[in-house]
C-alpha atoms as a PDB file:
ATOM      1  CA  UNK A   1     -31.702  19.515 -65.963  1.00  0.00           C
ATOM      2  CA  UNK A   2     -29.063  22.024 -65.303  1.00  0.00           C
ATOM      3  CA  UNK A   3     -25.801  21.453 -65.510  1.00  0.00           C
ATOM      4  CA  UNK A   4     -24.882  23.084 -62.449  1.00  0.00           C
ATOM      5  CA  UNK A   5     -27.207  20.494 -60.870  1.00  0.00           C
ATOM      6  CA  UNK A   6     -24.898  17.618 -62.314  1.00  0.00           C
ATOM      7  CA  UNK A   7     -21.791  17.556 -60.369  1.00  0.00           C
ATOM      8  CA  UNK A   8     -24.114  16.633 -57.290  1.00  0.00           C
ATOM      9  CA  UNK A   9     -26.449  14.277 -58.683  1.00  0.00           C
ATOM     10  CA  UNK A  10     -23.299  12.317 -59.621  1.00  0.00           C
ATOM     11  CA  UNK A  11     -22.174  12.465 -55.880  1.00  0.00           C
ATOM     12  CA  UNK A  12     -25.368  11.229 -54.439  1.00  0.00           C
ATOM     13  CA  UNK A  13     -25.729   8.398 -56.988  1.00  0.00           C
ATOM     14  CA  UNK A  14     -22.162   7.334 -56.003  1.00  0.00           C
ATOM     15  CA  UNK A  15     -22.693   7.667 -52.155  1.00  0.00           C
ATOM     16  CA  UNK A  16     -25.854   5.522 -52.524  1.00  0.00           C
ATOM     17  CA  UNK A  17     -23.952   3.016 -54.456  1.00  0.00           C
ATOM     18  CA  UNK A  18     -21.672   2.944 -51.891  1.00  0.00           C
ATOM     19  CA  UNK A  19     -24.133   2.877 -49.007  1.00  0.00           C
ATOM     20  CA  UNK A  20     -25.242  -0.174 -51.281  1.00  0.00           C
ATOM     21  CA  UNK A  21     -22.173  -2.184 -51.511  1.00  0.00           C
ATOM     22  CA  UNK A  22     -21.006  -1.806 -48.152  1.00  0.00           C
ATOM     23  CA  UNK A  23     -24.389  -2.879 -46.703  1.00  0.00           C
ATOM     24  CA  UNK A  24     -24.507  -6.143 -49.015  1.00  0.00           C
ATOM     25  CA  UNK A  25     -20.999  -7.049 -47.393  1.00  0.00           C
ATOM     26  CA  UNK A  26     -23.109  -7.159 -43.763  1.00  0.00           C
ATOM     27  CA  UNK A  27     -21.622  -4.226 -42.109  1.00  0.00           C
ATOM     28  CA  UNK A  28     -23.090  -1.132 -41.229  1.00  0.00           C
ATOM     29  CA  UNK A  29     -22.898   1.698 -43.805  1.00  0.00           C
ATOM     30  CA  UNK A  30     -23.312   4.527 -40.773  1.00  0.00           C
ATOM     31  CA  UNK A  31     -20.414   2.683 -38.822  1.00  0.00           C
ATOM     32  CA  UNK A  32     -18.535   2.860 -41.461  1.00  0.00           C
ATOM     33  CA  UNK A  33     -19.180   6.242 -42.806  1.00  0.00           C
ATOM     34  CA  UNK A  34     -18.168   7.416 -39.456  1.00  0.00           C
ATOM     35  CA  UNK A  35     -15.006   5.367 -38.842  1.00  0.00           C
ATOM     36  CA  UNK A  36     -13.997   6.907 -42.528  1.00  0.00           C
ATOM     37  CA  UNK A  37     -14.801  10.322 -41.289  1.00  0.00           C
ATOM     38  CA  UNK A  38     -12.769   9.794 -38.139  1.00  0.00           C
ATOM     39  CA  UNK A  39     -10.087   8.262 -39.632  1.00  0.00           C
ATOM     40  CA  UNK A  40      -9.373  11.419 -41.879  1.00  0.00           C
ATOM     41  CA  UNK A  41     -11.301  14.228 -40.569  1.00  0.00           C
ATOM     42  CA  UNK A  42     -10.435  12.913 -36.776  1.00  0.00           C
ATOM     43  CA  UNK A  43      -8.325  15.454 -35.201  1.00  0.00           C
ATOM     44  CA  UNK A  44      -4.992  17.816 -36.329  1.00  0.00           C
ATOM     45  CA  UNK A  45      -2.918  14.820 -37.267  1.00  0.00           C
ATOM     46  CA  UNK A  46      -5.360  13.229 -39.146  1.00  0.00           C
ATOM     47  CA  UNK A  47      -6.316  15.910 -41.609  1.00  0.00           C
ATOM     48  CA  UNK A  48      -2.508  16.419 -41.841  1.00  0.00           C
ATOM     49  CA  UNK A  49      -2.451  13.330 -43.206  1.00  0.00           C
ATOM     50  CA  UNK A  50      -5.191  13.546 -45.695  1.00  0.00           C
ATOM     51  CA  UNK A  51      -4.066  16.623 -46.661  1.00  0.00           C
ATOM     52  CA  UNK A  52      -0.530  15.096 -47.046  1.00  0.00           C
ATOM     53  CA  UNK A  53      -1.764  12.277 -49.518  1.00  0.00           C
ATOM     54  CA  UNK A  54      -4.332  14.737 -51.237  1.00  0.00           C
ATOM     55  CA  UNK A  55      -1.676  17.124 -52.361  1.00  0.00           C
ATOM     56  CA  UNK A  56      -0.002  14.817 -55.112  1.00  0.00           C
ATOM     57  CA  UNK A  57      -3.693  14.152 -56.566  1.00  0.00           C
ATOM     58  CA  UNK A  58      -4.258  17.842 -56.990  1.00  0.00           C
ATOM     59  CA  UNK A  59      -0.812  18.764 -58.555  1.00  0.00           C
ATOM     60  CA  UNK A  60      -1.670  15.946 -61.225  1.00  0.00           C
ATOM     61  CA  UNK A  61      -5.156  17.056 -61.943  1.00  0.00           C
ATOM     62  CA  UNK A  62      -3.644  20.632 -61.671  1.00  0.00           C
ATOM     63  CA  UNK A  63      -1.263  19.170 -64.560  1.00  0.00           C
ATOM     64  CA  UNK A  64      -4.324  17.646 -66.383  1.00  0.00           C
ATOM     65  CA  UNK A  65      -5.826  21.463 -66.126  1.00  0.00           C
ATOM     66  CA  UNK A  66      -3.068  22.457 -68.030  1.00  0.00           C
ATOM     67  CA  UNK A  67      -2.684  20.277 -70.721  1.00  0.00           C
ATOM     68  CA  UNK A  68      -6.506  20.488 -71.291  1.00  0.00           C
ATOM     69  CA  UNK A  69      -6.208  24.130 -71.454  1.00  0.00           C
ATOM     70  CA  UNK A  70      -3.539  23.462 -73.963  1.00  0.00           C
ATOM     71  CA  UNK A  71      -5.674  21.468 -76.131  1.00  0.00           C
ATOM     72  CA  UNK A  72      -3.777  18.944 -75.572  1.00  0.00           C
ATOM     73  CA  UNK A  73      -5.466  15.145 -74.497  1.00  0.00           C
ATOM     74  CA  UNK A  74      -2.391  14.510 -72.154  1.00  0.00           C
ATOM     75  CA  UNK A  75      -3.627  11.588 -69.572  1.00  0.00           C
ATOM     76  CA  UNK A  76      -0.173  10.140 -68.920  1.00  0.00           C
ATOM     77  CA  UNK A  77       0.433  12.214 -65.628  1.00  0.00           C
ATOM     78  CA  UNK A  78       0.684   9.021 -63.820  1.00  0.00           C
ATOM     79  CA  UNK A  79       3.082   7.985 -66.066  1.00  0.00           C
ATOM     80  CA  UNK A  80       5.134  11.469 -65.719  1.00  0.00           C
ATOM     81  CA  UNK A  81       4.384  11.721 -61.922  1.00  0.00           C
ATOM     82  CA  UNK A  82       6.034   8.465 -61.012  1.00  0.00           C
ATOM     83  CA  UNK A  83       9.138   9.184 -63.428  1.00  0.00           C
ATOM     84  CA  UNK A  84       9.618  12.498 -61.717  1.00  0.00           C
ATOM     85  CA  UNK A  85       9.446  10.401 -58.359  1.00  0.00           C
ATOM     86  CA  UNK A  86      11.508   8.109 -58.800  1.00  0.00           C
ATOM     87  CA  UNK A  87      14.038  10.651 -60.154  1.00  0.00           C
ATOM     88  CA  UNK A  88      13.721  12.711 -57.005  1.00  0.00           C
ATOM     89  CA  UNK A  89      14.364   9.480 -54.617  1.00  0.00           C
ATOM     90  CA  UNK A  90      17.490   8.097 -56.905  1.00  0.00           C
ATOM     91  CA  UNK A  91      18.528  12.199 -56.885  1.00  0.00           C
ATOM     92  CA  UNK A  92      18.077  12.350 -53.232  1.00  0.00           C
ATOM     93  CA  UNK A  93      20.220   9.609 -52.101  1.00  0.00           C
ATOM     94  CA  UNK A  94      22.870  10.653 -54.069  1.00  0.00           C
ATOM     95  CA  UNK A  95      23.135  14.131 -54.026  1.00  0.00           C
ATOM     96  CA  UNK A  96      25.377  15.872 -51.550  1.00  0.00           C
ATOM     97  CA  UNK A  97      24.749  19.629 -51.429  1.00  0.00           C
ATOM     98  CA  UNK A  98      23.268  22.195 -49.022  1.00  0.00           C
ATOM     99  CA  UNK A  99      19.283  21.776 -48.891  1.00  0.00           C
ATOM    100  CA  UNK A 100      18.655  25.556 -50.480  1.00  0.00           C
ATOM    101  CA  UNK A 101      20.587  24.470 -53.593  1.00  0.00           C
ATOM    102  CA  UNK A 102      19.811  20.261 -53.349  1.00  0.00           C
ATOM    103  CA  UNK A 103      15.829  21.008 -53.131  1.00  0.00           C
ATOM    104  CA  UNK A 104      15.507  23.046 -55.997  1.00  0.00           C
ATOM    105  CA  UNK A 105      17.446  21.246 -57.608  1.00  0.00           C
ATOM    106  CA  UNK A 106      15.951  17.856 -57.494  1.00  0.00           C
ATOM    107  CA  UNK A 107      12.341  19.568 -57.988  1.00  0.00           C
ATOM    108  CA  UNK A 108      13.928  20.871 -61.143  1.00  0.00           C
ATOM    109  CA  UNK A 109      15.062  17.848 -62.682  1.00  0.00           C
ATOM    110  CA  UNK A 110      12.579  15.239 -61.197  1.00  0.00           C
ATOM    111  CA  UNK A 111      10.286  17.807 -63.264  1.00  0.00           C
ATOM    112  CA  UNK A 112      12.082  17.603 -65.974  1.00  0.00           C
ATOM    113  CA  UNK A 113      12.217  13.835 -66.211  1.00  0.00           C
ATOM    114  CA  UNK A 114       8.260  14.109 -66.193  1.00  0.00           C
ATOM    115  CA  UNK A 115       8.312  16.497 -68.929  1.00  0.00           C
ATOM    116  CA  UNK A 116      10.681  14.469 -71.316  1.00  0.00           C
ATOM    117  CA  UNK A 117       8.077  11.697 -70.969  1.00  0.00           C
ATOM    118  CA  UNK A 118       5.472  13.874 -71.742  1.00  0.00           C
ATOM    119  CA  UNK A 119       7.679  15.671 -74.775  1.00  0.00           C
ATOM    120  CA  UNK A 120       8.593  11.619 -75.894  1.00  0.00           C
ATOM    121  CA  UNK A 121       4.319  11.546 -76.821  1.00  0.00           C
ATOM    122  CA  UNK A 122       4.777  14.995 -78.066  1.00  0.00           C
ATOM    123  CA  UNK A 123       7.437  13.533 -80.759  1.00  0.00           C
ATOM    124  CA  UNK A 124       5.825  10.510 -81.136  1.00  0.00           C
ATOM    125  CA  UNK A 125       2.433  12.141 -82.495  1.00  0.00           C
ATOM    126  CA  UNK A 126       4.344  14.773 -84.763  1.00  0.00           C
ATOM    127  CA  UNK A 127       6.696  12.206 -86.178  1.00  0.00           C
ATOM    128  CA  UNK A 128       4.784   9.059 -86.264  1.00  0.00           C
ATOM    129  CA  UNK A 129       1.229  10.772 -85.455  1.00  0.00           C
ATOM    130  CA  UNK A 130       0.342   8.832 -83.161  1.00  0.00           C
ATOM    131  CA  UNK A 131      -2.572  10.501 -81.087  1.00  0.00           C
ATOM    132  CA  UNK A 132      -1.035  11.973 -77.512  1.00  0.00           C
ATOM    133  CA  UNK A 133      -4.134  10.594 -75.743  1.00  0.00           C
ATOM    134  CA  UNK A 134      -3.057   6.820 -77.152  1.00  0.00           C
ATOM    135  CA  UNK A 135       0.503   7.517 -76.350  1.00  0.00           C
ATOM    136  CA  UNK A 136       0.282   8.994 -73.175  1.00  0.00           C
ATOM    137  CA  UNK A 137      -1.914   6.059 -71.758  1.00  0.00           C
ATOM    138  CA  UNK A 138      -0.134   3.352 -73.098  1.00  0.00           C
ATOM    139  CA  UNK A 139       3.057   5.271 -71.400  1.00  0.00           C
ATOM    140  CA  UNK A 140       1.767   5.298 -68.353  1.00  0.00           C
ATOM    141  CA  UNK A 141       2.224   1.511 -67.924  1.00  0.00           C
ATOM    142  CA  UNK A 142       5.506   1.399 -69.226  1.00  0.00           C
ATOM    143  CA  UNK A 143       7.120   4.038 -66.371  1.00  0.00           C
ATOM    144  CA  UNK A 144       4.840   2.996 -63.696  1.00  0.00           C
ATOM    145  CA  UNK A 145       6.046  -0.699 -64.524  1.00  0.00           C
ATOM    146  CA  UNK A 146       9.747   0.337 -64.931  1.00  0.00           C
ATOM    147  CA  UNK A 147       9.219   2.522 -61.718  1.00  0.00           C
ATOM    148  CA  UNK A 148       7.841  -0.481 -59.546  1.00  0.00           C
ATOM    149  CA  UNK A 149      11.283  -2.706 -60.973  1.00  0.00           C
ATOM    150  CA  UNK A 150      13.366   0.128 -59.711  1.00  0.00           C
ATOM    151  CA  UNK A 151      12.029   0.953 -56.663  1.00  0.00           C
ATOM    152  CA  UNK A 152      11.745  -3.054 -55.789  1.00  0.00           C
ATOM    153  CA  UNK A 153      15.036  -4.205 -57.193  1.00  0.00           C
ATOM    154  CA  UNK A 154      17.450  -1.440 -58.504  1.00  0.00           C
ATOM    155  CA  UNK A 155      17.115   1.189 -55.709  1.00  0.00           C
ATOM    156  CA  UNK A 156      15.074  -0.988 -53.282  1.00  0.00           C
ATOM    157  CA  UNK A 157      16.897  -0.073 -49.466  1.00  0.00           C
ATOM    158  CA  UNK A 158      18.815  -2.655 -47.986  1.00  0.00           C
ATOM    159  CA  UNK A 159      16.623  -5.373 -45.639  1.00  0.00           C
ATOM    160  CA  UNK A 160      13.511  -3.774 -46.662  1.00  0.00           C
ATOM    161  CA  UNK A 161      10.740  -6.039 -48.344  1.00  0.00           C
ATOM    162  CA  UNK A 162      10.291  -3.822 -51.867  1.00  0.00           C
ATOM    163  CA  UNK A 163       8.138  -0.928 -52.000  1.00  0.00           C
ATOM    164  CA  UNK A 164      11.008   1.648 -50.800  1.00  0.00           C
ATOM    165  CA  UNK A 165      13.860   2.909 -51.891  1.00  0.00           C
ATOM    166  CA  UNK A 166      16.949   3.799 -50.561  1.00  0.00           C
ATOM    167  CA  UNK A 167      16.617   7.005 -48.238  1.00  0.00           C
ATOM    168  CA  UNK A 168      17.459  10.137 -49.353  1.00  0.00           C
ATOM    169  CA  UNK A 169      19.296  12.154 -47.541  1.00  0.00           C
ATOM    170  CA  UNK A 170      17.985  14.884 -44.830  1.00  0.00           C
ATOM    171  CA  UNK A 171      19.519  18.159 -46.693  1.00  0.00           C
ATOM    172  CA  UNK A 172      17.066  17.204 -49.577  1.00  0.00           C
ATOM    173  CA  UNK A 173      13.885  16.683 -47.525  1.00  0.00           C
ATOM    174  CA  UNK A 174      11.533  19.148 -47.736  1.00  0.00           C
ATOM    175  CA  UNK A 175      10.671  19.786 -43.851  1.00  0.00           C
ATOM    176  CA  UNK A 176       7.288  18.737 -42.350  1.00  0.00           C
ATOM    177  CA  UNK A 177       4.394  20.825 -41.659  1.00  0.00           C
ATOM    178  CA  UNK A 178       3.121  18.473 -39.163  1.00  0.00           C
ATOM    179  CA  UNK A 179       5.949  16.185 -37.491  1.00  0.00           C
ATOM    180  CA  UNK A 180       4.895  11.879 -37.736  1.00  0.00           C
ATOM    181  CA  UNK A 181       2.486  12.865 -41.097  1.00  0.00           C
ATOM    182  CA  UNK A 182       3.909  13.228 -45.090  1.00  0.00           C
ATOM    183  CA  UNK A 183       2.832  16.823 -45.089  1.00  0.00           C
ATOM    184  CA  UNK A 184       5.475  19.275 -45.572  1.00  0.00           C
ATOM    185  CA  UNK A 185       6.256  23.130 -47.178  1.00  0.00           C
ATOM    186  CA  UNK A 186       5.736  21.504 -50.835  1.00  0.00           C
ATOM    187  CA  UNK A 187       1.910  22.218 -49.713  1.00  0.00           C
ATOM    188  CA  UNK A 188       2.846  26.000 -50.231  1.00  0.00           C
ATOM    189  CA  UNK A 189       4.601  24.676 -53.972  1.00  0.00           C
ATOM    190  CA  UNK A 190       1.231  22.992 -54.992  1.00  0.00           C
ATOM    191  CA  UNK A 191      -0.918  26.145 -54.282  1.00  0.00           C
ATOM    192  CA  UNK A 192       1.735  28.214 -55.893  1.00  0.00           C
ATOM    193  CA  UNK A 193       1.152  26.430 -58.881  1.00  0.00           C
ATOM    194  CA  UNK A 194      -2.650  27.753 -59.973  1.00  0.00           C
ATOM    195  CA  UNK A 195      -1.252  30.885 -59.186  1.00  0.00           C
ATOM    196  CA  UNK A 196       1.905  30.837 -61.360  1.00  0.00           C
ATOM    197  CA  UNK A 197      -0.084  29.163 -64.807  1.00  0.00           C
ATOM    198  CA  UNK A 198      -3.455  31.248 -63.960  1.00  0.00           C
END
């Protein structure tokens, strides 16, 4: 078999597995298929939206990329994603400036934050060696689970019922591409990003 061939034999067995499970639940897998399609292929808005919640996925597995270029068995980008999140939203509310210096600015250092979690495994294996691809798993849990206590209790907003933090404020919003979706300009920072470690 070739390998080339692989990629979409996977994709078929998972669509009929899918087709599968949705029919033993007793509703119909074309119905659904199509609401699915609708719902994020529909019209302008929608694919704004899916494009919106796609970007974050690609920036990790872009990150992935780079540590596996690297040589490096880094899986904690979960982990370092929602460290560098909740840095941005806790930097966001607080931070007073002009957006052209508050923006890069919290980019920078939410980054950063990422990257000292990521540096932490990095220590870890040379000091203790302890493999990066055990450390940067196990990692994972602890900041998503720290993350989730801060974002529910620390920084949760006021009257809201967990799940959000306080807002951040407007100067450090990255403007929308497509107003009432979560796409914005950072689109043009995620495709920047192949370019800039190509």
């Amino acid at each position: 078999m070739k390998r080339s061939l692989l990629p979409l034999i996977i994709g078929l067995v998972t669509l009929v597995i899918a087709v599968l499970i949705v029919a033993v639940t007793g509703e119909s897998p074309v119905t659904t298929y199509v609401a699915l399609f609708y719902e994020s292929l529909g019209d302008g808005k929608r694919i704004a939206i899916t494009i919106g919640r796609v970007l974050p996925i690609l920036g990790v597995g872009r990150a992935a990329w780079l540590s596996l270029r690297a040589g490096i068995f880094n899986i904690g980008q979960e982990g370092q994603l929602v460290l560098g999140g909740i840095t941005a939203a806790v930097l966001g509310a607080a931070i007073g400036l002009p957006g052209v210096i508050a923006i890069p600015t919290t980019l920078a250092i939410s980054a950063l934050a990422g990257a000292l979690l990521a540096m932490f495994a990095g220590l870890l294996e040379i000091r203790y060696r302890v493999p990066i691809l055990i450390s940067t798993l196990l990692l994972n849990f602890l900041a998503v689970s720290a993350v989730s206590y801060l974002v529910n209790f620390t920084f949760q907003e006021s009257g809201s019922l967990g799940g959000q933090t306080v807002p951040i404020n407007e100067s450090v919003r990255i403007p929308r591409l497509v107003a009432g979706t979560t796409l914005s300009y950072g689109l043009f920072i995620i495709l920047a990003i192949p370019l800039a470690t190509a």
